[in-house]
Protein backbone atom coordinates (compact mmCIF):
# COMPACT_ATOMS: atom_id res chain seq x y z
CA UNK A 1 0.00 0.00 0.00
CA UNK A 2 2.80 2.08 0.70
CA UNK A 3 4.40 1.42 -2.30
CA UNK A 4 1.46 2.12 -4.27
CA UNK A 5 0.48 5.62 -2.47
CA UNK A 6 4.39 6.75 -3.62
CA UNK A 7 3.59 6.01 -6.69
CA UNK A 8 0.21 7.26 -7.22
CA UNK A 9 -0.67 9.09 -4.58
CA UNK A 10 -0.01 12.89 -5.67
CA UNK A 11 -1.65 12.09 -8.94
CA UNK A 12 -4.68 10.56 -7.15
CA UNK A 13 -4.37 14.13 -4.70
CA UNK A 14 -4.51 16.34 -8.29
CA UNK A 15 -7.40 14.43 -9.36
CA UNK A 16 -9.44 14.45 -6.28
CA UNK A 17 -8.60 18.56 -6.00
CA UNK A 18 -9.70 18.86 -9.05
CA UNK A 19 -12.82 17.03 -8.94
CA UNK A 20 -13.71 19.02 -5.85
CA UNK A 21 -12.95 22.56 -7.57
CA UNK A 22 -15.07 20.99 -10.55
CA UNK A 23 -18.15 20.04 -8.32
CA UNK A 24 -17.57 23.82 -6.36
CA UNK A 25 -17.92 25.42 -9.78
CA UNK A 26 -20.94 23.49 -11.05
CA UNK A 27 -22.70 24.25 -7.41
CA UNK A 28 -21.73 27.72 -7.36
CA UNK A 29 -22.25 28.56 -11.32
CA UNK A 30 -17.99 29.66 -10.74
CA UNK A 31 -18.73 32.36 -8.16
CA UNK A 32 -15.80 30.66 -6.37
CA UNK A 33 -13.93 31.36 -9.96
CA UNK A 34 -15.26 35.22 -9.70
CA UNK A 35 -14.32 35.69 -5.93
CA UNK A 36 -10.83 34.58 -6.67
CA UNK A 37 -10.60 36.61 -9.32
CA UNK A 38 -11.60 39.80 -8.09
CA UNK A 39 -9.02 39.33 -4.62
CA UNK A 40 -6.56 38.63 -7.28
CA UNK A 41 -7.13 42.09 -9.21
CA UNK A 42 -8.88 44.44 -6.33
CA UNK A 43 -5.13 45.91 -5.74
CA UNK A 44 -4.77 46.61 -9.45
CA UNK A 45 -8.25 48.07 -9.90
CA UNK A 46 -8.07 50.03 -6.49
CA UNK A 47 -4.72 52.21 -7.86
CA UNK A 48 -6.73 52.15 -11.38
CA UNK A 49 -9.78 54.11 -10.08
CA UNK A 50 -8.02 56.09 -7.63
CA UNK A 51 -5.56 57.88 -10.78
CA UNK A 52 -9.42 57.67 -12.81
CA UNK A 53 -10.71 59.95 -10.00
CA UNK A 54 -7.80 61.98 -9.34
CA UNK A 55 -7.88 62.60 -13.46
CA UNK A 56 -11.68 63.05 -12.84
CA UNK A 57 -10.81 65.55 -9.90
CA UNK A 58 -8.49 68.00 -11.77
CA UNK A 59 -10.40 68.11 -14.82
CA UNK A 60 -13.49 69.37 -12.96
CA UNK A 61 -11.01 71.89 -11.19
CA UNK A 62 -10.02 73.29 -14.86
CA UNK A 63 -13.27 72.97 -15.73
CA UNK A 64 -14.87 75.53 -12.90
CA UNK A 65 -11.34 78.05 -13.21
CA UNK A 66 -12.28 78.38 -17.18
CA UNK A 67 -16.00 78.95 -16.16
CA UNK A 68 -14.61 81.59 -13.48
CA UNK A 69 -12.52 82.93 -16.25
CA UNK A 70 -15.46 83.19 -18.80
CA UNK A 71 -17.94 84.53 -16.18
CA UNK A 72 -15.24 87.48 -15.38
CA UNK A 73 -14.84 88.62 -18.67
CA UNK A 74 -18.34 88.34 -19.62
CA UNK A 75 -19.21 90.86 -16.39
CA UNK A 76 -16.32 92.93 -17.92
CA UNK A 77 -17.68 92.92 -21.24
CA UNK A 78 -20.99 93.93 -19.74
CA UNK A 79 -19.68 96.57 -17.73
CA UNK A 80 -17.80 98.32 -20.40
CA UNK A 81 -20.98 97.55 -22.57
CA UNK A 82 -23.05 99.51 -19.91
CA UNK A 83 -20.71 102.38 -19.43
CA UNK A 84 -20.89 102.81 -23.03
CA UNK A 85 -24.83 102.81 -23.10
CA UNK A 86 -24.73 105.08 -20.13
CA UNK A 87 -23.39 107.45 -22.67
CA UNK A 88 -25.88 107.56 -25.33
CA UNK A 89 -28.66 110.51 -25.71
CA UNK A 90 -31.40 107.64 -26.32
CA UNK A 91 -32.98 105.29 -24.58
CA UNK A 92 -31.07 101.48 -25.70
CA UNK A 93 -31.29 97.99 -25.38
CA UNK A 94 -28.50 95.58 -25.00
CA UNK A 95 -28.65 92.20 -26.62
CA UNK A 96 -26.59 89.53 -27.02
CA UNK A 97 -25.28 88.14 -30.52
CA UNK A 98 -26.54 84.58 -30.40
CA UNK A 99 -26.12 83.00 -33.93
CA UNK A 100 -23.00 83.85 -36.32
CA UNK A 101 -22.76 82.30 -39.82
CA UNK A 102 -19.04 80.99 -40.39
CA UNK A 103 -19.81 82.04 -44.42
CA UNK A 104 -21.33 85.29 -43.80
CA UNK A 105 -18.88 86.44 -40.58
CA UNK A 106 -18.64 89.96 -41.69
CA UNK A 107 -22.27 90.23 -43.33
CA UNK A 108 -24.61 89.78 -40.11
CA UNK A 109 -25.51 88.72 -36.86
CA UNK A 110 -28.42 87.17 -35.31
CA UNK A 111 -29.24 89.06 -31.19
CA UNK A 112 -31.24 86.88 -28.82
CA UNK A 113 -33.65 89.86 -28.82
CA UNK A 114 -36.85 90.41 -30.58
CA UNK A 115 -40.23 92.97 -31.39
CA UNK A 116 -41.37 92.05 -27.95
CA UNK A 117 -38.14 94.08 -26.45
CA UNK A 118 -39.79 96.50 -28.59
CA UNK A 119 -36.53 96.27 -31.63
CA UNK A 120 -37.84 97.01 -34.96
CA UNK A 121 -36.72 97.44 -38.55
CA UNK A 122 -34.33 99.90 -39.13
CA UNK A 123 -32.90 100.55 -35.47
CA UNK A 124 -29.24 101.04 -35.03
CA UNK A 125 -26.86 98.64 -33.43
CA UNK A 126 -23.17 99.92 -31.99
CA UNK A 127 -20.84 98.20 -29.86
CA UNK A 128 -18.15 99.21 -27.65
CA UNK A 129 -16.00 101.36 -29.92
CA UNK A 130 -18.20 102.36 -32.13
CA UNK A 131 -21.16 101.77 -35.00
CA UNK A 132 -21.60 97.98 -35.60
CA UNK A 133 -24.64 98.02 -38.11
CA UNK A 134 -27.98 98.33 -38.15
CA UNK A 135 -30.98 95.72 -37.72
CA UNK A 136 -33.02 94.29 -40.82
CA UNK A 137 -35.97 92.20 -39.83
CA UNK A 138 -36.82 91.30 -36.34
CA UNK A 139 -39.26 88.20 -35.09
CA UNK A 140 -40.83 88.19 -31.55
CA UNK A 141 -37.15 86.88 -29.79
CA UNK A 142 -34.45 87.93 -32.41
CA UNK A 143 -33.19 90.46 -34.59
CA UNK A 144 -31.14 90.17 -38.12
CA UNK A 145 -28.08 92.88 -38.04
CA UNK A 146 -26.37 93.91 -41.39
CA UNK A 147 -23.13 94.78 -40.37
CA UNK A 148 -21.07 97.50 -42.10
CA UNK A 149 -18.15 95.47 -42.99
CA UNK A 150 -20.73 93.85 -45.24
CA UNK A 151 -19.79 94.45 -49.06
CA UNK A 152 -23.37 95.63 -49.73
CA UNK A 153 -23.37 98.42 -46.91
CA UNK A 154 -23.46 101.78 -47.23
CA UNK A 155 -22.96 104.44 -44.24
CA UNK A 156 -23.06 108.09 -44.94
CA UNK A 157 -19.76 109.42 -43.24
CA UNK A 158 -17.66 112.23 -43.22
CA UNK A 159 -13.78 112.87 -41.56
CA UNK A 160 -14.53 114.67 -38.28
CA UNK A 161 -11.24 116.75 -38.44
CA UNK A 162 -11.59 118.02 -42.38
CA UNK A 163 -15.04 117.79 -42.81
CA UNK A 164 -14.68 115.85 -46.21
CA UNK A 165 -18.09 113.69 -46.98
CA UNK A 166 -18.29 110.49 -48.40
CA UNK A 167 -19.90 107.23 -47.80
CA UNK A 168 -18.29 103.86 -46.21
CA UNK A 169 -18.49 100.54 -47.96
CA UNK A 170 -17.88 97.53 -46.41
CA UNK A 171 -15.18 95.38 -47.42
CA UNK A 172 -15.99 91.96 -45.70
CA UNK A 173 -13.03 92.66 -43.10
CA UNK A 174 -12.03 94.48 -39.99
CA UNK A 175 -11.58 97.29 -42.20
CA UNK A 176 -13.87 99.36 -45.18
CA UNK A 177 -13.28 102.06 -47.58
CA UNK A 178 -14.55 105.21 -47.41
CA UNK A 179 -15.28 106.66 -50.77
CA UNK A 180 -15.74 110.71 -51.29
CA UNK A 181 -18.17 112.54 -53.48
CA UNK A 182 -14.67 114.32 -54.63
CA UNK A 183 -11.05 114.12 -54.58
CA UNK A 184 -9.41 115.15 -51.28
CA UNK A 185 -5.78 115.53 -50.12
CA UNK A 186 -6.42 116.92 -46.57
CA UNK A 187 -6.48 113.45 -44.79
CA UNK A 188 -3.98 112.06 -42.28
CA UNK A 189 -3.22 108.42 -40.28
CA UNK A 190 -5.76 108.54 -37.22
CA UNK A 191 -7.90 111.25 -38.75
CA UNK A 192 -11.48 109.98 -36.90
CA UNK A 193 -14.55 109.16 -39.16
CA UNK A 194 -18.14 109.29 -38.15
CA UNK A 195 -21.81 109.03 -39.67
CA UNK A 196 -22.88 112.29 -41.51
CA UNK A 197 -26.10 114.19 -41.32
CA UNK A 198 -26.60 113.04 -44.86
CA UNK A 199 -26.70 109.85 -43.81
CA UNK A 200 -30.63 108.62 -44.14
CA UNK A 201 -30.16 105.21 -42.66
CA UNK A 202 -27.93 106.06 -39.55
CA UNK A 203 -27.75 108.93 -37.01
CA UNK A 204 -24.87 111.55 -37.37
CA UNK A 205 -22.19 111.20 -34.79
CA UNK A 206 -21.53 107.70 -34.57
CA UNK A 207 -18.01 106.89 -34.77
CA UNK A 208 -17.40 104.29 -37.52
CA UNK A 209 -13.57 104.10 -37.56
CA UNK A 210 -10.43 106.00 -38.12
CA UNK A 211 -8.09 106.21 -41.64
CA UNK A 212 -5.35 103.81 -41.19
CA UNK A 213 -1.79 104.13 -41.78
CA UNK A 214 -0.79 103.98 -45.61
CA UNK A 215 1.84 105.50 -47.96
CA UNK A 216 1.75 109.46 -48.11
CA UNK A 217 0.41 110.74 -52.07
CA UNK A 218 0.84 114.26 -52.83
CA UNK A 219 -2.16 113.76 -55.71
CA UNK A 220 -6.06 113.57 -54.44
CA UNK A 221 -7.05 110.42 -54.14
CA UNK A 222 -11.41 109.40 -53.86
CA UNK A 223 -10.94 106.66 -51.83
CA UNK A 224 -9.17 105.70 -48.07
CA UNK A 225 -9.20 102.72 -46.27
CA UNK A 226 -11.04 103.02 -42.75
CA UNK A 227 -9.66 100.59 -39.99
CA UNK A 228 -13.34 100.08 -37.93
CA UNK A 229 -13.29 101.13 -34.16
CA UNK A 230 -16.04 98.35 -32.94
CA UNK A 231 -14.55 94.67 -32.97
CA UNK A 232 -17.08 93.39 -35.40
CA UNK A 233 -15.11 90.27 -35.09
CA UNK A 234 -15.65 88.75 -31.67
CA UNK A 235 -18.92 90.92 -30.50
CA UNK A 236 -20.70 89.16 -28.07
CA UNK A 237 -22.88 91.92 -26.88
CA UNK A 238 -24.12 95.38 -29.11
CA UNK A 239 -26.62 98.00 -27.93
CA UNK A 240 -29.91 98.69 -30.37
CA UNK A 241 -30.81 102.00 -30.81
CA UNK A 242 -34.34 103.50 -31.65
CA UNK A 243 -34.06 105.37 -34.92
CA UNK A 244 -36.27 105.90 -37.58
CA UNK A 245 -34.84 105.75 -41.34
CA UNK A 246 -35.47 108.15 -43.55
CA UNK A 247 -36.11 106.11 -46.66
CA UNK A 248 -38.25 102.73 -46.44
């Protein structure tokens, strides 16, 4: 017997272990399989989710600083936005810029404000710095803005300092052309351009822009480039003012 458990006895120990973990798994549909499993890789998963919410952690810390950061210049925008109404002769709205067309960037805006803020047809829309453009159709919560740096605009202006009149024209860009009803020389880098009295679609006053730097010419010239003094670019916010056109 001896002889026969040296032989065969480990084998016969393997088999019976086996059998047993065989019989454990069939009663236990291999819970016994899962259990060992999961004290096997707890230590793994533990360090796994703790760097998952550590990553978790940090990102919701950047994520409330860059909503701090947007919320502060938003109330800065605002406030400059305000200081600039304050300003104005006229009773105004501010309204946000809610929808921007990629294609038509420098042709118009869309402001989350309607006829039931009382905008209409025809009011005037500046930002801070300056004329922005002025509003086309309106339903009851928004408001269609042709801008001036649109190619098909046309803003009676004239140079503040020289008095020489002309019209601006936009140029799709952050800056337009103003043309004059006759050749001038009188105009210098910085000279300040606003809306004319002649103007029947704006009020006169309005700054528009100022004539940019360029080579000096001795001969009259008709035309100047205008660098605009509103950031038609990134508005985010533009006040609507009540004004009547005089053509329909």
């Amino acid at each position: 017997m001896d002889r026969w458990w040296d032989k065969f006895g480990f084998r016969t120990t393997i088999v019976i272990v086996a059998l047993i973990i065989a019989l454990l798994i069939r009663q236990t549909q291999a819970a016994i399989v899962s259990e060992i499993y999961y004290f096997m890789v707890s230590p793994f998963q533990s360090q796994k989710q703790l760097t998952l919410e550590d990553r978790l952690t940090n990102a919701r810390i950047l994520e409330l600083e860059q909503r701090e950061t947007e919320l502060e210049q938003q109330n800065k925008q605002l406030k400059q936005l305000l200081n600039y109404s304050s300003t104005q002769t006229t009773k105004t709205i501010s309204a946000p810029v809610i929808s921007r067309s990629r294609d038509r960037w420098w042709e118009q805006v869309t402001l989350g404000k309607g006829s039931q803020d009382n905008i209409k047809p025809g009011f005037v829309v500046s930002g801070i710095g300056g004329l922005v453009g002025r509003v086309t159709s309106v339903t009851p919560h928004t408001s269609k803005v042709l801008l001036i740096s649109d190619d098909t605009s046309r803003v009676g202006a004239v140079i503040s300092r020289s008095r020489q009149l002309g019209y601006v024209q936009g140029e799709k860009a952050s800056s337009v052309v103003m043309h004059f009803f006759e050749e001038v020389i009188d105009i210098k880098p910085g000279d300040q351009i606003v809306t004319s009295n002649l103007s029947k679609l704006y009020p006169p006053g309005l700054p528009i822009g100022k004539v940019k730097p360029q080579k000096q010419k001795e001969d009259a010239v008709s035309e100047i480039e205008i660098e605009l003094t509103a950031p038609i670019d990134v508005l985010e916010w533009v006040i609507v003012q009540p004004f009547e056109p005089k053509i329909k």
